[in-house]
PDB file of N, CA and C in Angstrom:
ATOM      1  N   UNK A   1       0.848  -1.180   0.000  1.00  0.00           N
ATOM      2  CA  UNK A   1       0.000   0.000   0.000  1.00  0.00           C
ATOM      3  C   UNK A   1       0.891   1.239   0.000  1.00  0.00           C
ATOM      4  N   UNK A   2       0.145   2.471  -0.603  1.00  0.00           N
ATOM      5  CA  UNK A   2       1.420   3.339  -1.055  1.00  0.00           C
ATOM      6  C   UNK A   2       1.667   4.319   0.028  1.00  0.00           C
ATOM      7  N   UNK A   3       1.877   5.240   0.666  1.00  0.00           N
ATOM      8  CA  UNK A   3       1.864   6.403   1.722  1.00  0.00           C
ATOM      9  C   UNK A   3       0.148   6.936   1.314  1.00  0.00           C
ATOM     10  N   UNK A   4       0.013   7.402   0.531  1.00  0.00           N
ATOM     11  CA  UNK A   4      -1.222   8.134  -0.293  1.00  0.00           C
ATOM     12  C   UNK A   4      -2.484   7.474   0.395  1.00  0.00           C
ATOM     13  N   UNK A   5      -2.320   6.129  -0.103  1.00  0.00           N
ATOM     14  CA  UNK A   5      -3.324   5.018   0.320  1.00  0.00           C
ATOM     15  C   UNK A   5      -3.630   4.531   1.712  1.00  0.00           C
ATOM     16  N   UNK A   6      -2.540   4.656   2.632  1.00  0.00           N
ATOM     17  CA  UNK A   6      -2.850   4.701   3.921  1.00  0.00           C
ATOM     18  C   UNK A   6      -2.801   6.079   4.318  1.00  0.00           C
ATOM     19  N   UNK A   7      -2.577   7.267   4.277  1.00  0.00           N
ATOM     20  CA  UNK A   7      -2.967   8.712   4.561  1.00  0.00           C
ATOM     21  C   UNK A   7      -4.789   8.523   4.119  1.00  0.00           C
ATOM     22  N   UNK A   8      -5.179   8.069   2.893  1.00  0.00           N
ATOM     23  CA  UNK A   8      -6.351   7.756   2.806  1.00  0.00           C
ATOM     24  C   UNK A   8      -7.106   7.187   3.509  1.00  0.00           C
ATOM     25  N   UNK A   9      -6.575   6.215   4.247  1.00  0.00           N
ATOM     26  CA  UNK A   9      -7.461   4.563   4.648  1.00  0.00           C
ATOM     27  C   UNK A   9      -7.733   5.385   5.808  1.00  0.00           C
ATOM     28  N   UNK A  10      -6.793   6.353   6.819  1.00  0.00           N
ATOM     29  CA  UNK A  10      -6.757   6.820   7.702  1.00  0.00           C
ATOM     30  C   UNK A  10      -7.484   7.726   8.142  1.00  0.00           C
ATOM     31  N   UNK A  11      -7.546   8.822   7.060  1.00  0.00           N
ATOM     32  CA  UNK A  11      -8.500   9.356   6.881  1.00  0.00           C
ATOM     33  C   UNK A  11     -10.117   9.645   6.860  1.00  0.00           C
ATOM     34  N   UNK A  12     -10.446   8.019   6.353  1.00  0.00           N
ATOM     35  CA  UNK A  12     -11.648   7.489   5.772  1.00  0.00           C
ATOM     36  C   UNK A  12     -11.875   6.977   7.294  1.00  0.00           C
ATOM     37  N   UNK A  13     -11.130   6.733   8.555  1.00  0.00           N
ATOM     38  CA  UNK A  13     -11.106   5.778   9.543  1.00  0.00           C
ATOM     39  C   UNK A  13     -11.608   6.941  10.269  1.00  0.00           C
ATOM     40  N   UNK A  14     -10.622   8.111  10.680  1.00  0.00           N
ATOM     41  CA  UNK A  14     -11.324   9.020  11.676  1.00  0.00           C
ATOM     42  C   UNK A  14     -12.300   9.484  10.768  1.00  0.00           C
ATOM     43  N   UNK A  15     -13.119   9.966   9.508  1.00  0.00           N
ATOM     44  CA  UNK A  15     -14.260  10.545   9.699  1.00  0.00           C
ATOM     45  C   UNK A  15     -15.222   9.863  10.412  1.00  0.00           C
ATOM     46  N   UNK A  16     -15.038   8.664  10.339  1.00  0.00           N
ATOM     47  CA  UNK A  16     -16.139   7.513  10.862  1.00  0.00           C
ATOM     48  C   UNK A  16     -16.416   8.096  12.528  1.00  0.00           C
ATOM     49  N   UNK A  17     -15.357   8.170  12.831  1.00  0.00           N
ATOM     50  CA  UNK A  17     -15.334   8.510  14.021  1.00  0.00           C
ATOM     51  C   UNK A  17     -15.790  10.114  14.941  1.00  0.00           C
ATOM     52  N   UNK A  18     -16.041  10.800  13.605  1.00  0.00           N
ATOM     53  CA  UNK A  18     -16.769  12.359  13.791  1.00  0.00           C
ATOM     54  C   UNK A  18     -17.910  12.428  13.842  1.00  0.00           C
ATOM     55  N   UNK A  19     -18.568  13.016  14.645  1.00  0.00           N
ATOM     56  CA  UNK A  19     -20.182  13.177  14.687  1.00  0.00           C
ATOM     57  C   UNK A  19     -20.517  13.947  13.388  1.00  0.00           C
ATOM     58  N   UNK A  20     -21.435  13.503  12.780  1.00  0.00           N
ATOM     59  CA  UNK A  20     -22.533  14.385  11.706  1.00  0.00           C
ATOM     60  C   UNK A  20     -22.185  15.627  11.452  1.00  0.00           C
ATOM     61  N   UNK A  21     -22.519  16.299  12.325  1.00  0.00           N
ATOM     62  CA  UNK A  21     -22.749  17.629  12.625  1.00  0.00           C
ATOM     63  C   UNK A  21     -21.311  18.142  12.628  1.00  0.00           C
ATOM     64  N   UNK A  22     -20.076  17.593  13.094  1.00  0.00           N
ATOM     65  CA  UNK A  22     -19.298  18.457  12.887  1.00  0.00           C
ATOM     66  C   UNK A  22     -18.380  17.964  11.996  1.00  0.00           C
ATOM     67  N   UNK A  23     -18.357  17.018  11.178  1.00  0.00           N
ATOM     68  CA  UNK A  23     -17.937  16.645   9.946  1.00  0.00           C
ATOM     69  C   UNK A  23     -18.907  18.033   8.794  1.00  0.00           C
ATOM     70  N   UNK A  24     -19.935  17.878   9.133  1.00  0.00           N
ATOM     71  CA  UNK A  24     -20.690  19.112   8.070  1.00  0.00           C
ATOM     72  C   UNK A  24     -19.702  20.911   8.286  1.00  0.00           C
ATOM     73  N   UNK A  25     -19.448  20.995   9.452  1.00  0.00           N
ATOM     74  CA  UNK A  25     -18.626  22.043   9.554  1.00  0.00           C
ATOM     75  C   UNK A  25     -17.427  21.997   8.918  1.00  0.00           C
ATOM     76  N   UNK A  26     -16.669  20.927   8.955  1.00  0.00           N
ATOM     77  CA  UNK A  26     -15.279  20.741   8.084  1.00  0.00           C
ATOM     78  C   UNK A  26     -15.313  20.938   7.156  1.00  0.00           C
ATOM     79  N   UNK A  27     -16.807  19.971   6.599  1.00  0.00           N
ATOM     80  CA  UNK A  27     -16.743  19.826   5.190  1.00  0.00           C
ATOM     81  C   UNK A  27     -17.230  21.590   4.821  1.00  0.00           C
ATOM     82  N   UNK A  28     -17.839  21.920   4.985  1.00  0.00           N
ATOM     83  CA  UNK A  28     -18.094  23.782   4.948  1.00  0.00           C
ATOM     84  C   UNK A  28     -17.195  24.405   4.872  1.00  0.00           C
ATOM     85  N   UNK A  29     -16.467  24.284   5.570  1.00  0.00           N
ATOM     86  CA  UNK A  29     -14.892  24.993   5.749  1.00  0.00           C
ATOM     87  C   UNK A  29     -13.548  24.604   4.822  1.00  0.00           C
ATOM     88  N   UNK A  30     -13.653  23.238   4.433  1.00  0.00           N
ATOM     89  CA  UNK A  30     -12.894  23.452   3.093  1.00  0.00           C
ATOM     90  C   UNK A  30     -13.295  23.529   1.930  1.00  0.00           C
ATOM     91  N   UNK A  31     -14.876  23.616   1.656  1.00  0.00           N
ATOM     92  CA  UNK A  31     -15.366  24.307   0.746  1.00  0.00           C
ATOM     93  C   UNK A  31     -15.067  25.568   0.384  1.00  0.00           C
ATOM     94  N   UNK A  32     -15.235  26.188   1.512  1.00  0.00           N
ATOM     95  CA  UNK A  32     -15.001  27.766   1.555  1.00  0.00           C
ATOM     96  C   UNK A  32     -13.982  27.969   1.206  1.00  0.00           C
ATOM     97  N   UNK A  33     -12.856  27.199   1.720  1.00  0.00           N
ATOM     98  CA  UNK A  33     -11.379  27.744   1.598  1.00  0.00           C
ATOM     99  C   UNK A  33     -10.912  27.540   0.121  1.00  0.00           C
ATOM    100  N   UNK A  34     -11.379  26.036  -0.299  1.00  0.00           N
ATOM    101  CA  UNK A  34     -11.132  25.998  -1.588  1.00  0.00           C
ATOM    102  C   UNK A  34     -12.216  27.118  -3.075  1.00  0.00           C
ATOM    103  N   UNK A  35     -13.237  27.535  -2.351  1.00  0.00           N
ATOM    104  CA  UNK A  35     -13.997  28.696  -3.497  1.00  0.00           C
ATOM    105  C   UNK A  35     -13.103  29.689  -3.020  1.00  0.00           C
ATOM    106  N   UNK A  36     -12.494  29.736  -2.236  1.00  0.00           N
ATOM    107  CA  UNK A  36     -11.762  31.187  -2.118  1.00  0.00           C
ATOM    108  C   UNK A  36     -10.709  31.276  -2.574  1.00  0.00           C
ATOM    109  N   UNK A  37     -10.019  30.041  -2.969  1.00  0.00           N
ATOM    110  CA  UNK A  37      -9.026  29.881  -4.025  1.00  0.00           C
ATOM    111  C   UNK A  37      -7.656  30.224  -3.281  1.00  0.00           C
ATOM    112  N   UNK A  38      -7.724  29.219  -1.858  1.00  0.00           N
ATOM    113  CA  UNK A  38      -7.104  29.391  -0.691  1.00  0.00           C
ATOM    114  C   UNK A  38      -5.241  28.457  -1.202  1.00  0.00           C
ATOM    115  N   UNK A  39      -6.227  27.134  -1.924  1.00  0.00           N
ATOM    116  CA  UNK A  39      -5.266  26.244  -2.379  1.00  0.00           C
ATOM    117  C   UNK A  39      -4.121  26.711  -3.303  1.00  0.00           C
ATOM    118  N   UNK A  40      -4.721  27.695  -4.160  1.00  0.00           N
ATOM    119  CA  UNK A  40      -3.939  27.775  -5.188  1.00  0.00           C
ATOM    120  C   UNK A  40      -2.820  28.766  -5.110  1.00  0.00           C
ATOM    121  N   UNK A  41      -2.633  29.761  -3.668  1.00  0.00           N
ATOM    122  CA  UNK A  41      -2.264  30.683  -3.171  1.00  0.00           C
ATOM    123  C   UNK A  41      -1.409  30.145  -2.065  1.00  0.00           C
ATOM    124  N   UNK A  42      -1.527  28.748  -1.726  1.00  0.00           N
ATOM    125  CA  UNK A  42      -0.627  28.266  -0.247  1.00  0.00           C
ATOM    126  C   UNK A  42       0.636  27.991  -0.991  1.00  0.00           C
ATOM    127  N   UNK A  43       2.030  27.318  -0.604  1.00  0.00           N
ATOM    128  CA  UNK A  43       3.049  27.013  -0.486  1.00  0.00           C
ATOM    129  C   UNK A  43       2.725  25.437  -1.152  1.00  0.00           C
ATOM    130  N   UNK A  44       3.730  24.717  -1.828  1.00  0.00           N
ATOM    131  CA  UNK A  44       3.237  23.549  -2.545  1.00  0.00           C
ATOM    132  C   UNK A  44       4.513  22.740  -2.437  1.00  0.00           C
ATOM    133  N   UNK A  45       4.681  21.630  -2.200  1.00  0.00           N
ATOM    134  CA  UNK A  45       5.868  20.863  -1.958  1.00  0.00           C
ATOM    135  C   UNK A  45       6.611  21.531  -3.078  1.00  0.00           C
ATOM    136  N   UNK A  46       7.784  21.344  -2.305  1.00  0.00           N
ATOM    137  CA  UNK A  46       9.076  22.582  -3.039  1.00  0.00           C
ATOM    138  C   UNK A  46       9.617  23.509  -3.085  1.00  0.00           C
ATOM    139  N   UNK A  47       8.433  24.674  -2.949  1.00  0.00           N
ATOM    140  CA  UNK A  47       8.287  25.737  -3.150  1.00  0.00           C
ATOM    141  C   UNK A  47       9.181  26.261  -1.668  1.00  0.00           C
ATOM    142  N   UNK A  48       9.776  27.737  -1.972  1.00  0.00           N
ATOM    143  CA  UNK A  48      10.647  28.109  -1.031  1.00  0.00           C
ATOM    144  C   UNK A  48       9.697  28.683  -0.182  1.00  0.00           C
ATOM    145  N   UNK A  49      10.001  29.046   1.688  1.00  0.00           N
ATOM    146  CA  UNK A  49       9.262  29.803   1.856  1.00  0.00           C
ATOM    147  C   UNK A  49       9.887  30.994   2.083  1.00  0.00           C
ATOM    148  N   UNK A  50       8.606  32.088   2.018  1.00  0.00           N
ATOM    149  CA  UNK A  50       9.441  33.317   2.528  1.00  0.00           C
ATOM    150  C   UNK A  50       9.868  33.796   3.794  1.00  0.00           C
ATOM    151  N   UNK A  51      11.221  34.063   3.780  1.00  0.00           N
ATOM    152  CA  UNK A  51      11.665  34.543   5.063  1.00  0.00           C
ATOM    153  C   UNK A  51      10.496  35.346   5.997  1.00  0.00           C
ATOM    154  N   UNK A  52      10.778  34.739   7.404  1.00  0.00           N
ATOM    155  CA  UNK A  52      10.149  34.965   8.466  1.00  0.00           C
ATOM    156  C   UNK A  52      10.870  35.196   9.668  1.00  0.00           C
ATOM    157  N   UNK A  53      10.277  35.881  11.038  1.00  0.00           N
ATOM    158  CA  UNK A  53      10.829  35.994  12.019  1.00  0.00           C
ATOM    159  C   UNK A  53       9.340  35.488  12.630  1.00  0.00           C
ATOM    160  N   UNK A  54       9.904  34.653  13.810  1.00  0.00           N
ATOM    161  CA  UNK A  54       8.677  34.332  14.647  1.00  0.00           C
ATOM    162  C   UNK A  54       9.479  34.186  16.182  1.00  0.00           C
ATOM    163  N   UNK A  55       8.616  33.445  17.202  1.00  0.00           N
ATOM    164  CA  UNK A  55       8.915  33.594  18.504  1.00  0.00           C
ATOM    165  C   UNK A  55       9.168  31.907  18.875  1.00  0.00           C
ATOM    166  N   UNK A  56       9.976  31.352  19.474  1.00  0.00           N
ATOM    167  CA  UNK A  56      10.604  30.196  19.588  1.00  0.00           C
ATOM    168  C   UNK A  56       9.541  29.899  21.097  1.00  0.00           C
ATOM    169  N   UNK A  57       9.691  28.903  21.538  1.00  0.00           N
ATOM    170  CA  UNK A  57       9.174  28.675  22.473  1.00  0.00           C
ATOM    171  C   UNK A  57       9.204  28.853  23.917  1.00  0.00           C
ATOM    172  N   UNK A  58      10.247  29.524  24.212  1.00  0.00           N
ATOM    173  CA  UNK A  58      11.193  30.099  24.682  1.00  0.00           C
ATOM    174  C   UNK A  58      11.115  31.374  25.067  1.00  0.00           C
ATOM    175  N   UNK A  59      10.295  31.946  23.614  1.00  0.00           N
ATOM    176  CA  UNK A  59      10.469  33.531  23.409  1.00  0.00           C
ATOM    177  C   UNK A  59      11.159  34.508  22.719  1.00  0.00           C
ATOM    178  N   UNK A  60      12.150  33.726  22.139  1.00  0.00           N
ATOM    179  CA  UNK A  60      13.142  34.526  21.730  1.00  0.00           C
ATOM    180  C   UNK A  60      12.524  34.475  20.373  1.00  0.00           C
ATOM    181  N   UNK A  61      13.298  35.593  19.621  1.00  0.00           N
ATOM    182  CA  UNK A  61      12.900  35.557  17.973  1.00  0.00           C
ATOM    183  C   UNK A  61      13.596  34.975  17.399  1.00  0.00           C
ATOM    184  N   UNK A  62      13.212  34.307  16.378  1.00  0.00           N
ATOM    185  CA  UNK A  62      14.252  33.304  15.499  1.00  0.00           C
ATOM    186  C   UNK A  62      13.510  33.920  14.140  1.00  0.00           C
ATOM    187  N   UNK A  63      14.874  33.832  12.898  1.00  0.00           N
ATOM    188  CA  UNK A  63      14.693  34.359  11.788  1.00  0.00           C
ATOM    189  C   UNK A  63      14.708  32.751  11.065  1.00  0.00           C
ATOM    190  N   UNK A  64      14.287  32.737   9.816  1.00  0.00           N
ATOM    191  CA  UNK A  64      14.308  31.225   9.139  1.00  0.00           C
ATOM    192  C   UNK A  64      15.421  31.735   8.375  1.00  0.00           C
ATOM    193  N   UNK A  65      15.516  32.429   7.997  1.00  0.00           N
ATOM    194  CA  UNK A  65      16.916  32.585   7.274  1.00  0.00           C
ATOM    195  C   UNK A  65      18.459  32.471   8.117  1.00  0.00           C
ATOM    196  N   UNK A  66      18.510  32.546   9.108  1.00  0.00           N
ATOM    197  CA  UNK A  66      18.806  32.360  10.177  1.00  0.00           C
ATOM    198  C   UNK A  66      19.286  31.111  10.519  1.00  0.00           C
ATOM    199  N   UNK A  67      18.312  30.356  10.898  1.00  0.00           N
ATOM    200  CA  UNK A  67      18.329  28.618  11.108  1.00  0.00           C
ATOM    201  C   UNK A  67      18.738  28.114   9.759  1.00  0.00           C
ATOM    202  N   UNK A  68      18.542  28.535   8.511  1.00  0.00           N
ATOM    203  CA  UNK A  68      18.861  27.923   7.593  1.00  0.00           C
ATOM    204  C   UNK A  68      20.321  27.949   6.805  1.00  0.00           C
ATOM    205  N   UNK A  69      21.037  29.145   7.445  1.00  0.00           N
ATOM    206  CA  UNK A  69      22.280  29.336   7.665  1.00  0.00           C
ATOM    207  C   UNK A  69      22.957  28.326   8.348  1.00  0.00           C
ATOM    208  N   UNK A  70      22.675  27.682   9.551  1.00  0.00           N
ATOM    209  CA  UNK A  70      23.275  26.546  10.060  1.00  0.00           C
ATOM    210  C   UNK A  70      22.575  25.016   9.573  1.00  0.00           C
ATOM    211  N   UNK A  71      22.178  24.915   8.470  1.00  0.00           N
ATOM    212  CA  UNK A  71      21.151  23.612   8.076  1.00  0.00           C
ATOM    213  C   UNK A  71      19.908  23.616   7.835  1.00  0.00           C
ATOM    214  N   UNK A  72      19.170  22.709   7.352  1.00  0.00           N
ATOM    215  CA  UNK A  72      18.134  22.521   7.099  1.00  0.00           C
ATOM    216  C   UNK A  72      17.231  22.370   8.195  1.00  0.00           C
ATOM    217  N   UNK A  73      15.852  22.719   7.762  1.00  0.00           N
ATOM    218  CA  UNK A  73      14.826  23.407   8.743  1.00  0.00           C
ATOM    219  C   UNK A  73      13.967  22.636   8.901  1.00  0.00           C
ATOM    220  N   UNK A  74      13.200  22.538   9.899  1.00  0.00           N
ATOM    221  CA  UNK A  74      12.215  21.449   9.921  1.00  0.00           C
ATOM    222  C   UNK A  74      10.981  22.097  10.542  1.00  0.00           C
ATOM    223  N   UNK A  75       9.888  22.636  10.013  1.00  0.00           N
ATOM    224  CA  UNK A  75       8.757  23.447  10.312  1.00  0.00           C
ATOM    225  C   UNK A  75       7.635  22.828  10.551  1.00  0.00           C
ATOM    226  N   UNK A  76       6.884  23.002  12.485  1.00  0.00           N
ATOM    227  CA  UNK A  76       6.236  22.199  13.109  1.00  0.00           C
ATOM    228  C   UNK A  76       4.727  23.259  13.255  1.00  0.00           C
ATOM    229  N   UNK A  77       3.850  23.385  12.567  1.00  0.00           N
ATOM    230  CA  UNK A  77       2.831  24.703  12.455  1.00  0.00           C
ATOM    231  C   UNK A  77       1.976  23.743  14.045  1.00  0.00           C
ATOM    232  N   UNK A  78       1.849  24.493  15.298  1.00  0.00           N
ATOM    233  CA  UNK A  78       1.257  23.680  16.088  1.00  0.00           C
ATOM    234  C   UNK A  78       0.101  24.815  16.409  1.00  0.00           C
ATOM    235  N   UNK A  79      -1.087  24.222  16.548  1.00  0.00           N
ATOM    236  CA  UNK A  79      -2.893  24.746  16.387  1.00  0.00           C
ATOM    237  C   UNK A  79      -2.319  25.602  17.811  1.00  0.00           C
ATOM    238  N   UNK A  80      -1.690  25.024  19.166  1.00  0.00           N
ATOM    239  CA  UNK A  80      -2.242  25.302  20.488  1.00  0.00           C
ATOM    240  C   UNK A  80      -3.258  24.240  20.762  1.00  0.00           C
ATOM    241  N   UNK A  81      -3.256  24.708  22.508  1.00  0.00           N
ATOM    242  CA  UNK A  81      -4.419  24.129  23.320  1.00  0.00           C
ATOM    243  C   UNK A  81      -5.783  24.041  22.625  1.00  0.00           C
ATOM    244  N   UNK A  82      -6.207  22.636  22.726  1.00  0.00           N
ATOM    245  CA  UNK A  82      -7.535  22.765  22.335  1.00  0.00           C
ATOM    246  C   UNK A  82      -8.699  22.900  23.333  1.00  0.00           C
TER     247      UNK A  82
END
């Protein structure tokens, strides 16, 4: 089975596991994002990103241009507390 196909199978496993009602919100919400033509405007395997400064966990500011001066980068986008 390929990566694709179990990212799929997996997929198909937790909706099962979403109530009705808020599977209808998801599904709403990447409707929206995709009529808004959200997809075609994001970052796409490959693609560079643009330099940023953000806040480390820590606090401190870190530049990506920066970290990428000493090696390759590894970028963790985390939601927060739910």
């Amino acid at each position: 089975m390929s990566f694709k196909e179990e990212l799929d199978t997996l997929r198909q496993q937790r909706r099962s596991q979403i109530p009705p009602e808020h599977l209808a919100v998801i599904d709403g919400a990447i409707e929206e994002l995709t009529r808004l033509g959200i997809t075609q405007q994001c970052l796409k395997v490959g693609d560079l990103a643009p330099d940023f400064e953000l806040l480390n966990a820590g606090g401190k500011p870190v530049k990506l241009s920066e970290l990428l001066n000493r090696g390759p980068v590894v970028l963790n986008f985390y939601r927060g507390g739910w």
